[in-house]
N, C-alpha and C. Protein backbone atom coordinates (compact mmCIF):
# COMPACT_ATOMS: atom_id res chain seq x y z
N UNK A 1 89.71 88.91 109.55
CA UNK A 1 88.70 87.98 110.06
C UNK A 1 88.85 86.66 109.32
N UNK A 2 89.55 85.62 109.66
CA UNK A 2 89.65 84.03 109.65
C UNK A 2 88.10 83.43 109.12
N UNK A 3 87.38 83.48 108.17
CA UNK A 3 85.94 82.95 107.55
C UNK A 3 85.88 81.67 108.72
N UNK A 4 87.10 80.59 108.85
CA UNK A 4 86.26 79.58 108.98
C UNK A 4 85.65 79.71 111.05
N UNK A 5 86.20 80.96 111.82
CA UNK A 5 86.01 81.30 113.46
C UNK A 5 84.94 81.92 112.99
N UNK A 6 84.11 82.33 112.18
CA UNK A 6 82.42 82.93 112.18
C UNK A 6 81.70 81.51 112.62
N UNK A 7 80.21 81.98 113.44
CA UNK A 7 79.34 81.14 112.96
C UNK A 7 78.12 81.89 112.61
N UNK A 8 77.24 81.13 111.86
CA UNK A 8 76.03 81.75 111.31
C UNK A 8 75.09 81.09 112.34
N UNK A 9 74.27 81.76 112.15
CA UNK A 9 72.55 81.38 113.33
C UNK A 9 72.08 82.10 113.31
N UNK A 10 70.63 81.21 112.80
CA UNK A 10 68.82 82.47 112.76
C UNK A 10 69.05 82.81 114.24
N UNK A 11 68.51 83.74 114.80
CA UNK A 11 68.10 84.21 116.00
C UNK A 11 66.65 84.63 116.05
N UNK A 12 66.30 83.92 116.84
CA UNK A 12 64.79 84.32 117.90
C UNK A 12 64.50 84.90 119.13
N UNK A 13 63.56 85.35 118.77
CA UNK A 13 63.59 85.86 120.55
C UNK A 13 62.27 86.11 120.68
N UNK A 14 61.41 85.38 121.75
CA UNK A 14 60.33 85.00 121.73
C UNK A 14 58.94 85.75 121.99
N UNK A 15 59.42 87.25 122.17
CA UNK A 15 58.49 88.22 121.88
C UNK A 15 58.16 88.63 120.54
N UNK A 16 59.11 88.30 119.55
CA UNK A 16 59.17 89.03 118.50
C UNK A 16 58.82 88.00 117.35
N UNK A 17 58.35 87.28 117.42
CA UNK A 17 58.14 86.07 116.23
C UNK A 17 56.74 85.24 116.69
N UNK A 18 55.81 85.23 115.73
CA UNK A 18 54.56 84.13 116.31
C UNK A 18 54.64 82.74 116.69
N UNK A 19 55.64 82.19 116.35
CA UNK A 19 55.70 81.02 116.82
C UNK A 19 56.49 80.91 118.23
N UNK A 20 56.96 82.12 118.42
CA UNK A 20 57.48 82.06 119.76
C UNK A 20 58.37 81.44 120.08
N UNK A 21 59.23 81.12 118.63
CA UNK A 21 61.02 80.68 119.09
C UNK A 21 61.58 81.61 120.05
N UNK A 22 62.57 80.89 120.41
CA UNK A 22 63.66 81.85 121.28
C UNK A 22 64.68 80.53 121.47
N UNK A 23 65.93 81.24 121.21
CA UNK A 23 67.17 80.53 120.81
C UNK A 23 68.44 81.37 121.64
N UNK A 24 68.25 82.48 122.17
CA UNK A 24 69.05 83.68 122.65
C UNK A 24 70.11 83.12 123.30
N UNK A 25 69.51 81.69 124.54
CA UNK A 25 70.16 81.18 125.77
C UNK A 25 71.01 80.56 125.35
N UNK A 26 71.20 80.35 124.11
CA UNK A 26 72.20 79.34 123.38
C UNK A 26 73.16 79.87 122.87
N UNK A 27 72.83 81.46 122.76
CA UNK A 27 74.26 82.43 122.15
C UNK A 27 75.47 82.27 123.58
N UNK A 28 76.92 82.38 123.20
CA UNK A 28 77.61 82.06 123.95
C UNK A 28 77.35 83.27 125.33
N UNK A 29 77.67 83.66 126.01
CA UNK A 29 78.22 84.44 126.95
C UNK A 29 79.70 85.05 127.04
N UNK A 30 80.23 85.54 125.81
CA UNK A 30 81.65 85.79 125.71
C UNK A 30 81.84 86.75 125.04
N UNK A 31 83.07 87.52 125.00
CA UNK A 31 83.35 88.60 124.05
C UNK A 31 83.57 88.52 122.64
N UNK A 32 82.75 88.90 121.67
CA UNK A 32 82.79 88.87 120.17
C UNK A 32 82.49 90.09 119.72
N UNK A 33 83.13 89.69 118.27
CA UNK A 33 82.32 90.88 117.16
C UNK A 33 81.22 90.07 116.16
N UNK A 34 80.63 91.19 116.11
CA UNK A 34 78.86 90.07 115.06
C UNK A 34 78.56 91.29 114.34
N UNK A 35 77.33 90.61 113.15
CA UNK A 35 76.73 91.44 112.75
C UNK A 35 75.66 91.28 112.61
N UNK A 36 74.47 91.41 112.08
CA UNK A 36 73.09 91.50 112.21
C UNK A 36 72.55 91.40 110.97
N UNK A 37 72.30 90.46 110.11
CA UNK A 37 72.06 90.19 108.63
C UNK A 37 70.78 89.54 108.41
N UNK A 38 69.87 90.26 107.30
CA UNK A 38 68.83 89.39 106.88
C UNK A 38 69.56 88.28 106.21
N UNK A 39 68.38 87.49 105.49
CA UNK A 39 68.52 86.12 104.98
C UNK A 39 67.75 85.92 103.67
N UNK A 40 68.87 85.51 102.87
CA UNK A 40 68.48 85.15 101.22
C UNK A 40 69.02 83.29 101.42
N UNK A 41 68.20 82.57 100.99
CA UNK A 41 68.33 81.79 100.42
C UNK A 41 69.83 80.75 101.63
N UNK A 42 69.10 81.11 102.63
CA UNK A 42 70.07 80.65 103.70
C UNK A 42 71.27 81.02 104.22
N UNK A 43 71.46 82.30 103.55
CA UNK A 43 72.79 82.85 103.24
C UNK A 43 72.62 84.37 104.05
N UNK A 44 73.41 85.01 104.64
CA UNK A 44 73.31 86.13 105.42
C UNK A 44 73.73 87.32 104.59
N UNK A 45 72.61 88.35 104.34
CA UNK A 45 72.70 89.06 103.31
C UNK A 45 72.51 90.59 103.79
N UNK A 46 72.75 91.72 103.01
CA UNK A 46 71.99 92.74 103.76
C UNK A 46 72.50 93.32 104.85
N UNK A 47 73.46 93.34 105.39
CA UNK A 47 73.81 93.73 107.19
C UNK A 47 72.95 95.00 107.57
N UNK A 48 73.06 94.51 108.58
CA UNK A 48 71.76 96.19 109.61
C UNK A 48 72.82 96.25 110.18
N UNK A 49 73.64 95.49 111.34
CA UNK A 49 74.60 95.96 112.23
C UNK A 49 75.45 95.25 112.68
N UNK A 50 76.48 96.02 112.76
CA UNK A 50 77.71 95.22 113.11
C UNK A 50 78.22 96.05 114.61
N UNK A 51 78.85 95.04 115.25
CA UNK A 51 78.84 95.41 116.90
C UNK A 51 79.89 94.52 117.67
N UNK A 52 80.25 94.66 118.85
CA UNK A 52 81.14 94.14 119.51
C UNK A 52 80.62 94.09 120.92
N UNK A 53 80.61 93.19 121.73
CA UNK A 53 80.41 93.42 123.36
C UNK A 53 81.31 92.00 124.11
N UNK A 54 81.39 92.33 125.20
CA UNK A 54 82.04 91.57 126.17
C UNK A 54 81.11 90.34 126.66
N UNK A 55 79.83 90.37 126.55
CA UNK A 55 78.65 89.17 126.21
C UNK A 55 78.11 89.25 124.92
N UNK A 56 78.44 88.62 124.22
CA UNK A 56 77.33 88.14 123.04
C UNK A 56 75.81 87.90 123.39
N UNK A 57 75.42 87.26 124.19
CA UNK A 57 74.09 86.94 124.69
C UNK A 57 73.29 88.14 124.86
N UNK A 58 73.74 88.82 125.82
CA UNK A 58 73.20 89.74 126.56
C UNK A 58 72.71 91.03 125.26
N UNK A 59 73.73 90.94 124.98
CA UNK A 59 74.07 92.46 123.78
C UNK A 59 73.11 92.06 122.51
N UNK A 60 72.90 90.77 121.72
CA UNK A 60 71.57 90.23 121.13
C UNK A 60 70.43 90.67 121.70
N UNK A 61 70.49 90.11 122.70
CA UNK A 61 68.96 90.30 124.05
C UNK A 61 68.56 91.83 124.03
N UNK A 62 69.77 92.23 123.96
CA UNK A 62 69.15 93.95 123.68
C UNK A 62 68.82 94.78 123.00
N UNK A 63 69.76 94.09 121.48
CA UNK A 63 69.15 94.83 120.44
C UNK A 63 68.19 94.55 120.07
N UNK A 64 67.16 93.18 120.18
CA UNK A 64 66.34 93.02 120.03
C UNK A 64 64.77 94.03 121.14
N UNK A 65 65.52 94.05 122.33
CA UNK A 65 64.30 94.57 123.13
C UNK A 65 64.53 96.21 123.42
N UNK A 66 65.87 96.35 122.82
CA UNK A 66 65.80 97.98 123.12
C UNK A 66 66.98 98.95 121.59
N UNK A 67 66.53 98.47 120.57
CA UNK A 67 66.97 98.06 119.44
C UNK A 67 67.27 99.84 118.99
N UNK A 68 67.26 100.99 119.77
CA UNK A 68 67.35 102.15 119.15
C UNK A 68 66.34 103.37 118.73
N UNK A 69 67.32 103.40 116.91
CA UNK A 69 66.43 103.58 116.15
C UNK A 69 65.16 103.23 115.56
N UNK A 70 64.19 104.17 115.07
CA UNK A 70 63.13 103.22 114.28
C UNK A 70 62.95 102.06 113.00
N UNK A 71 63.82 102.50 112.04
CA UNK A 71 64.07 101.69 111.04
C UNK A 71 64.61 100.27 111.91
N UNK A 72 65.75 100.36 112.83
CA UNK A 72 66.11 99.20 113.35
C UNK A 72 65.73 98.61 114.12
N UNK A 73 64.81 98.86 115.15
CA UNK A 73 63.20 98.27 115.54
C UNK A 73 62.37 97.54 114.78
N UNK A 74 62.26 98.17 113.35
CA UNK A 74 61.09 97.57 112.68
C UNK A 74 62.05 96.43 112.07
N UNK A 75 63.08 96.11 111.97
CA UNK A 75 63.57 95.30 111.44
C UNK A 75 63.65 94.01 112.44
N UNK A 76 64.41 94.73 113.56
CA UNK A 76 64.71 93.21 114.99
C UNK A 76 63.26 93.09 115.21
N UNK A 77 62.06 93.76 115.18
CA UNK A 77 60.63 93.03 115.93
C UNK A 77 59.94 92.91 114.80
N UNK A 78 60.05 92.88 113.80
CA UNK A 78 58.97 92.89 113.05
C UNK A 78 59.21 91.24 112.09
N UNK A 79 58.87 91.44 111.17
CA UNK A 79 58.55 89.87 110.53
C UNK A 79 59.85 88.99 109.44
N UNK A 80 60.68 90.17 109.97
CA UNK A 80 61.86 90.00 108.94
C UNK A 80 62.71 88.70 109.66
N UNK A 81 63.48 87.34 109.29
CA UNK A 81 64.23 86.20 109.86
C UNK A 81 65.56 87.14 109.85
N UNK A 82 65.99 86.87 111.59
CA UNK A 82 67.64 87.34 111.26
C UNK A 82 68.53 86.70 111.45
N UNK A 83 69.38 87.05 111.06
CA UNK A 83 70.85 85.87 110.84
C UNK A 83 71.85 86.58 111.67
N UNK A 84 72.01 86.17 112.48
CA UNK A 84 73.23 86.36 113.75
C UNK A 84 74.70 85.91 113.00
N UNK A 85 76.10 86.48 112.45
CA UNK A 85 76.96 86.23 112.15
C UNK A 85 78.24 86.67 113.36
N UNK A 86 78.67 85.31 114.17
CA UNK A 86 79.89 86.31 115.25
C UNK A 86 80.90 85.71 114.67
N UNK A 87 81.63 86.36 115.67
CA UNK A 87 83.33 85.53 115.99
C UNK A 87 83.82 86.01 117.47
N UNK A 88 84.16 84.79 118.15
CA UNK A 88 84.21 84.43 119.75
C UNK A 88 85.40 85.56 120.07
N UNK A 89 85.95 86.24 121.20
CA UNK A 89 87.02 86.76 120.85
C UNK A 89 87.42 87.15 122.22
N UNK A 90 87.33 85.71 123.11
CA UNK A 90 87.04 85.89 124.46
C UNK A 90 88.30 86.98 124.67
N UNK A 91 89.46 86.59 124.13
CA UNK A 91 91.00 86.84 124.90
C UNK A 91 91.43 88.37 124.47
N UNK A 92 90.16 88.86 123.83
CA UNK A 92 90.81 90.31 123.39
C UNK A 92 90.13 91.53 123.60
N UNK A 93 90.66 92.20 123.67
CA UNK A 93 90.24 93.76 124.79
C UNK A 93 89.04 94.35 124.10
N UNK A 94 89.21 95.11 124.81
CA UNK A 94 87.61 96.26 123.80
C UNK A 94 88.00 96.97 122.83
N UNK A 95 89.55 96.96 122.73
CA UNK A 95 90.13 97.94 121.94
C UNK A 95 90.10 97.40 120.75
N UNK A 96 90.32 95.73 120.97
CA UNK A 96 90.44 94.56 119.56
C UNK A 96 89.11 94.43 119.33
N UNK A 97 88.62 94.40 120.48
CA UNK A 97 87.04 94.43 119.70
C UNK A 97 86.30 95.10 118.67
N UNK A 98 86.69 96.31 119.02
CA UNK A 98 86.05 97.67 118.28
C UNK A 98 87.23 98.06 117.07
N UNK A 99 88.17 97.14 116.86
CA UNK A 99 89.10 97.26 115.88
C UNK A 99 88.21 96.10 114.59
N UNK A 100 87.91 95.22 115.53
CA UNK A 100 87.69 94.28 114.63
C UNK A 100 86.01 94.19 114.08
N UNK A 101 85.36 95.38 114.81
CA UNK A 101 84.09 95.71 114.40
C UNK A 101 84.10 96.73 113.09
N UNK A 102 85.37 97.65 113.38
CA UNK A 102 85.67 98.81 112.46
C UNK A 102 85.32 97.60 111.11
N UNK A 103 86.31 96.61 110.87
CA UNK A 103 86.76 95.92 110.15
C UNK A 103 85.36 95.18 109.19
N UNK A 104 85.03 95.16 110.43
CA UNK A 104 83.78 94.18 110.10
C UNK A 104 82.84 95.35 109.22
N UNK A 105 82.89 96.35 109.84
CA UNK A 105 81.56 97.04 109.40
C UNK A 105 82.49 97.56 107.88
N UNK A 106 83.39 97.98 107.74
CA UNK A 106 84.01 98.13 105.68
C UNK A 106 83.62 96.94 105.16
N UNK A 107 83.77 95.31 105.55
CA UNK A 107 83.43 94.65 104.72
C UNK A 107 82.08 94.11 104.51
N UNK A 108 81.23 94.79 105.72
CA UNK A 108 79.59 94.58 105.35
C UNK A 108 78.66 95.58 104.84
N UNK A 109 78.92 97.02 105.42
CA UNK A 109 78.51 97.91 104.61
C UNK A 109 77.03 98.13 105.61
N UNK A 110 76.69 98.22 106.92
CA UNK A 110 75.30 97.96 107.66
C UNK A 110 74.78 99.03 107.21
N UNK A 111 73.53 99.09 106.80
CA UNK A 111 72.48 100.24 106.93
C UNK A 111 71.40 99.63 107.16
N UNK A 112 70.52 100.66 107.12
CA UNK A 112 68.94 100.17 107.79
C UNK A 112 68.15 101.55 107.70
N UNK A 113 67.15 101.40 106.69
CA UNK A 113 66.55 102.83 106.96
C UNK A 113 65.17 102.79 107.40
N UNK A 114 64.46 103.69 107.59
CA UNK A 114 63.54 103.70 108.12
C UNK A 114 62.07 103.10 108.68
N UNK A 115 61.88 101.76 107.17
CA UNK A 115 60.68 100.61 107.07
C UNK A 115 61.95 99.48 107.69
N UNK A 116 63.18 100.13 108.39
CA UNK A 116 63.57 97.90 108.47
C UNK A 116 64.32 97.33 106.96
N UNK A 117 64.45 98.20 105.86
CA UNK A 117 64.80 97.52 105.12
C UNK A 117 66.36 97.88 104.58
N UNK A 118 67.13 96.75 103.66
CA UNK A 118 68.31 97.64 103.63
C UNK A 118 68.26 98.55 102.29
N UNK A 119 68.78 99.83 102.54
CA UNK A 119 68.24 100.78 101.73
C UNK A 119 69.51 100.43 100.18
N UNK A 120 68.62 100.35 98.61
CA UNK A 120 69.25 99.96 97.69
C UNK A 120 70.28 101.50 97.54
């Protein structure tokens, strides 16, 4: 994974936050791998999940509204800021996708247990 093809971005989504941001429409529409990171000090910390889909947009849109597990529910709806980390990857299969998620997820380490938080 090339550091400088990531981008970072809070994500909103306007059921899930009181001020009623929502930023979702602005995630691309393309095939990537991402991960799902709280936030220290502006910095994306913590991973809950790392993932791959053929829309980025859509696949956000869902973990937020149909997010699973419970621990990872309480994390996407509840009061915690999350940090969206991708990389675009229009030109490559599902196979590169999920190669490069494998990848992703050894060097982030995602968990999430049961309150939403990442477990020490």
């Amino acid at each position: 994974m090339a550091e400088e093809k990531t981008v970072q971005l809070e994500i909103f989504h306007k059921d899930y936050n009181l001020d009623k941001k929502d930023n979702l429409e602005t995630l691309p529409e393309e095939a990537a791998v991402f991960g799902i990171f709280a936030i220290i000090h502006e910095k994306p910390v913590h991973c809950r999940y790392i993932g791959e889909a053929a829309n980025l947009r859509a696949k956000v849109k869902d973990l937020f509204e149909n997010p699973g597990d419970e621990g990872f529910a309480k994390f996407m709806q509840g009061p915690w800021i999350q940090m969206l980390v991708y990389e675009l990857m229009p030109d490559a299969s599902e196979d590169d996708r999920k190669k490069a998620a494998e990848d992703w997820t050894k060097k982030h380490d995602p968990k999430c247990d049961e309150k939403g938080e990442y477990p020490r």
